[in-house]
C-alpha atoms as a PDB file:
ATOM      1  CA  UNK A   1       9.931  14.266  40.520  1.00  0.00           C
ATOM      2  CA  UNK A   2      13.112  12.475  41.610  1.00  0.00           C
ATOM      3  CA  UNK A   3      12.596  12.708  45.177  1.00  0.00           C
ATOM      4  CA  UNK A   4       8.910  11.536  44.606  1.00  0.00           C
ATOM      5  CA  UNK A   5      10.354   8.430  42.790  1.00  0.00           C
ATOM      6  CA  UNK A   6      12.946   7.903  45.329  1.00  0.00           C
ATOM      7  CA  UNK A   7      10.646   8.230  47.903  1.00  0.00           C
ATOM      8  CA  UNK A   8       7.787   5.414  46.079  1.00  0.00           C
ATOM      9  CA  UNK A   9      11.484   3.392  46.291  1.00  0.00           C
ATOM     10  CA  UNK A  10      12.916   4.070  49.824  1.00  0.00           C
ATOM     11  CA  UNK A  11      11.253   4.215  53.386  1.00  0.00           C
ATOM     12  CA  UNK A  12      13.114   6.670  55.022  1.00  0.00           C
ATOM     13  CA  UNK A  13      15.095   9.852  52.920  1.00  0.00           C
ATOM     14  CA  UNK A  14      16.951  12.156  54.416  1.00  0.00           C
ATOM     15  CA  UNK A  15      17.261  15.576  53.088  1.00  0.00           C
ATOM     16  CA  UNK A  16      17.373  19.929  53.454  1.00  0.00           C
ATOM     17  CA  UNK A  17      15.288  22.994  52.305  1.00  0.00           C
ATOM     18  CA  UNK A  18      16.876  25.949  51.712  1.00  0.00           C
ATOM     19  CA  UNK A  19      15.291  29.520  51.700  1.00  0.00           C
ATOM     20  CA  UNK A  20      16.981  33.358  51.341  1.00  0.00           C
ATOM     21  CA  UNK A  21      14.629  35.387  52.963  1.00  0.00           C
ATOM     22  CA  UNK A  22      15.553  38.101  50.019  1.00  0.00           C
ATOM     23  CA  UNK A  23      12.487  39.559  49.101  1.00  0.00           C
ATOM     24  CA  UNK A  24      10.676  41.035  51.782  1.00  0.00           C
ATOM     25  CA  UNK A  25       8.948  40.877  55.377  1.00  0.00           C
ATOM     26  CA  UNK A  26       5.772  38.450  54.331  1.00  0.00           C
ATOM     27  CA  UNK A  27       5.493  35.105  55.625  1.00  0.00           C
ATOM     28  CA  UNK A  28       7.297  32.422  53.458  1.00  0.00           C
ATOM     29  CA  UNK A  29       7.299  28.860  53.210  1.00  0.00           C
ATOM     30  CA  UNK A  30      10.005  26.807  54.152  1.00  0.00           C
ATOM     31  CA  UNK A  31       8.794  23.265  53.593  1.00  0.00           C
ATOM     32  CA  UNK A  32       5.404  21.272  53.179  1.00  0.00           C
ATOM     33  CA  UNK A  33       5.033  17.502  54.230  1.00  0.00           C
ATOM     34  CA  UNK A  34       4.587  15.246  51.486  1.00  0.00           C
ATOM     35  CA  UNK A  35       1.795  13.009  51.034  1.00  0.00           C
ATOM     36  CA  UNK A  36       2.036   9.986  52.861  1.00  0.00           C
ATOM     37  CA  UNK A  37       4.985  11.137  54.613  1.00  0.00           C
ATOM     38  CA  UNK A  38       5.707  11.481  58.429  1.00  0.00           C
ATOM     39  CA  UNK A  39       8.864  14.143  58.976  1.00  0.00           C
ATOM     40  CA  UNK A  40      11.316  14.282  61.709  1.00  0.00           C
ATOM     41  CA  UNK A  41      12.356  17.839  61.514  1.00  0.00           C
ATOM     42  CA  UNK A  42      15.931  17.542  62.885  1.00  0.00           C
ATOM     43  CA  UNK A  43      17.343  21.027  62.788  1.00  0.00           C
ATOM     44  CA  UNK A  44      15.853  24.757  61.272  1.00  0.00           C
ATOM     45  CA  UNK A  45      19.137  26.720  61.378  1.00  0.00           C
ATOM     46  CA  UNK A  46      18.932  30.422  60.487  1.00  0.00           C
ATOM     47  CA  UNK A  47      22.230  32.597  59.542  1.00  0.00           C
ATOM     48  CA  UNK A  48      22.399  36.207  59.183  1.00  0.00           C
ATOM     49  CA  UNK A  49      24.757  36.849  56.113  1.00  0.00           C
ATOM     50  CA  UNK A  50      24.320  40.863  55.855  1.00  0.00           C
ATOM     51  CA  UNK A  51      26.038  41.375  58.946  1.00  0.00           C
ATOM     52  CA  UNK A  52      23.165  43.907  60.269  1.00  0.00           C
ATOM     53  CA  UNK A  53      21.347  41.230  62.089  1.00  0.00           C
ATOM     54  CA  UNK A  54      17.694  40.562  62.674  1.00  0.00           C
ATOM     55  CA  UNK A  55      14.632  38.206  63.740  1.00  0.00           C
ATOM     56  CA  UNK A  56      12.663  35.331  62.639  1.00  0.00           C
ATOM     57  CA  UNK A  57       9.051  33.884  63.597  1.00  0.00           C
ATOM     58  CA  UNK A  58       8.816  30.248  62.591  1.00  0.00           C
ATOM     59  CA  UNK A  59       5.183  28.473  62.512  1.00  0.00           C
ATOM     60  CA  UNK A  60       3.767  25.284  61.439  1.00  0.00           C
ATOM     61  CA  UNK A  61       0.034  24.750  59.793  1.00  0.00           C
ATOM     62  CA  UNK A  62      -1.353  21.955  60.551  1.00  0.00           C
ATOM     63  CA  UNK A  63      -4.096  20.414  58.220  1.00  0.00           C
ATOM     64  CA  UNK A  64      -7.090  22.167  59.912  1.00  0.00           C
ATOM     65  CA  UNK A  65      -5.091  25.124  58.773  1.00  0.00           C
ATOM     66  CA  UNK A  66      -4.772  25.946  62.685  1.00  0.00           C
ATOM     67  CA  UNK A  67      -1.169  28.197  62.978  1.00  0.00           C
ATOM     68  CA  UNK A  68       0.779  27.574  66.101  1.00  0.00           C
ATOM     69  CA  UNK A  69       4.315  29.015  66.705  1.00  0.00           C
ATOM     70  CA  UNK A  70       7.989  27.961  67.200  1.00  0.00           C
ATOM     71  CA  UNK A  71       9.561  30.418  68.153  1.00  0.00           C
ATOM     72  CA  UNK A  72       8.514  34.658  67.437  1.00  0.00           C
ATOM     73  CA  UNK A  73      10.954  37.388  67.131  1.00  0.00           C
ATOM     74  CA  UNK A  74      14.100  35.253  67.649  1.00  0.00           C
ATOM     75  CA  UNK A  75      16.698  37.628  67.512  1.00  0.00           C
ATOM     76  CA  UNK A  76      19.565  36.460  64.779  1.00  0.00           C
ATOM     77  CA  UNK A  77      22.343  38.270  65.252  1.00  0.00           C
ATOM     78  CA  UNK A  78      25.148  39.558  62.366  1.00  0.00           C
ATOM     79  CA  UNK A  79      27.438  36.527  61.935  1.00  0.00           C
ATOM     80  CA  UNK A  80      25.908  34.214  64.761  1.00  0.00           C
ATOM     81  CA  UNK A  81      24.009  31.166  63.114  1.00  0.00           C
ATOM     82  CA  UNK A  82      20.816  30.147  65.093  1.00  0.00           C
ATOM     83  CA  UNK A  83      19.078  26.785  65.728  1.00  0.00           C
ATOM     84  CA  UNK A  84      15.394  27.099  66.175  1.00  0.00           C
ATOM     85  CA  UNK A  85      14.664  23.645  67.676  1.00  0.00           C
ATOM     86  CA  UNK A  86      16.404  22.460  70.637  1.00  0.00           C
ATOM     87  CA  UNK A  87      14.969  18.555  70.146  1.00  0.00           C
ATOM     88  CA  UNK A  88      13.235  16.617  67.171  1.00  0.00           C
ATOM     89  CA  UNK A  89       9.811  18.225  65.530  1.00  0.00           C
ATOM     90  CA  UNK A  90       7.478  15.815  63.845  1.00  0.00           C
ATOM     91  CA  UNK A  91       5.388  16.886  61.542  1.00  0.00           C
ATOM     92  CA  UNK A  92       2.567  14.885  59.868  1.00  0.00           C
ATOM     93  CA  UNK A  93       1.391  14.852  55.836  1.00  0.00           C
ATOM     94  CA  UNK A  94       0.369  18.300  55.000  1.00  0.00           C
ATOM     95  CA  UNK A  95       1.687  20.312  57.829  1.00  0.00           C
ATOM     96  CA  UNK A  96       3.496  23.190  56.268  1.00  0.00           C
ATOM     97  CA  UNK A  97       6.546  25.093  58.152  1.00  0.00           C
ATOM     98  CA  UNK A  98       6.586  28.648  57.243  1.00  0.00           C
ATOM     99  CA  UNK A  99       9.357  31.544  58.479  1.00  0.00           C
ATOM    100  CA  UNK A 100       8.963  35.114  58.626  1.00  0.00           C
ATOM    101  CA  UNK A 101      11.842  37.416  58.760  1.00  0.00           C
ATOM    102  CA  UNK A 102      11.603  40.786  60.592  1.00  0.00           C
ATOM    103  CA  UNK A 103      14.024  42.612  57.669  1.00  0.00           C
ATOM    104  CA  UNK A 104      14.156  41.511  54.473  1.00  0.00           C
ATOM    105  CA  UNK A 105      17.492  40.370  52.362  1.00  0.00           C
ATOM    106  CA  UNK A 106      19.308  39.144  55.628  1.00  0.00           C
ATOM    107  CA  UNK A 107      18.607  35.304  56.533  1.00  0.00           C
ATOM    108  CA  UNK A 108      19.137  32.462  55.196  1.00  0.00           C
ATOM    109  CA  UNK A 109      17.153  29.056  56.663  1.00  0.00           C
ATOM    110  CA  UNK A 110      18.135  25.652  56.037  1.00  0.00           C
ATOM    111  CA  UNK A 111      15.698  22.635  57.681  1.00  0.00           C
ATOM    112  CA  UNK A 112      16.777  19.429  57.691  1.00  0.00           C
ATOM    113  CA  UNK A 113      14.203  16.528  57.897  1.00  0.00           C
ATOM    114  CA  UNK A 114      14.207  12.708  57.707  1.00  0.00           C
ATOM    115  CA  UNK A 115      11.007  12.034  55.757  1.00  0.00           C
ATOM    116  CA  UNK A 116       9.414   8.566  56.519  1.00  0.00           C
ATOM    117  CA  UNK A 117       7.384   6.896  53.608  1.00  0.00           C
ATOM    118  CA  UNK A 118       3.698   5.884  54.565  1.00  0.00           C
ATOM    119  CA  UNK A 119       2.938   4.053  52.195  1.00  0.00           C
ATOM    120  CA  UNK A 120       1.735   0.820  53.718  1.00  0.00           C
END
């Protein structure tokens, strides 16, 4: 509710999503885009913290609900943080990002965004 209000307030917020990929192997998601919002997806940064290791698939859904990949079966190894992007992702209103981890109760993802207010 805050960050709806702040958002109503504010042209530009920017902000993280956290997810521990605890549970099990099914797809999970990591962040939606707001209505009337435009996101710059700065970083998705993956860390193992079991110390066994394993691998991600990242997508995004766009609002045809047509899947298209970022990256599948990036290895993340025990101790050794990954970043998934290597420049900028936009993402429009609706567009959901969603990770997949190839073990389950080994990776957490943070994504940072800068979310731009359409409201005009």
């Amino acid at each position: 509710m805050m960050m709806k209000l702040l958002r109503g307030l504010m042209g530009n917020i920017y902000t993280n999503y956290k997810v521990d990929l605890a549970t099990n192997t099914s797809p999970v998601v990591l962040y939606t885009v707001p209505d009337k919002v435009q996101a710059v997806i700065k970083s998705i940064r993956v860390s193992d913290d079991s110390g066994s290791g394993s691998t991600i698939t990242a997508t995004i859904t766009d609002a045809a609900s047509a899947v298209f990949s970022l990256g599948k079966d990036i290895v993340v190894g025990a101790a050794v943080p990954v970043e998934l992007l290597t420049e900028p992702l936009v993402a429009k209103q609706g567009e959901i990002i969603t990770v997949t981890p190839g073990n389950a109760d080994r990776l957490h993802v943070v994504l940072s965004v800068l979310e731009i207010n359409n409201n005009t």
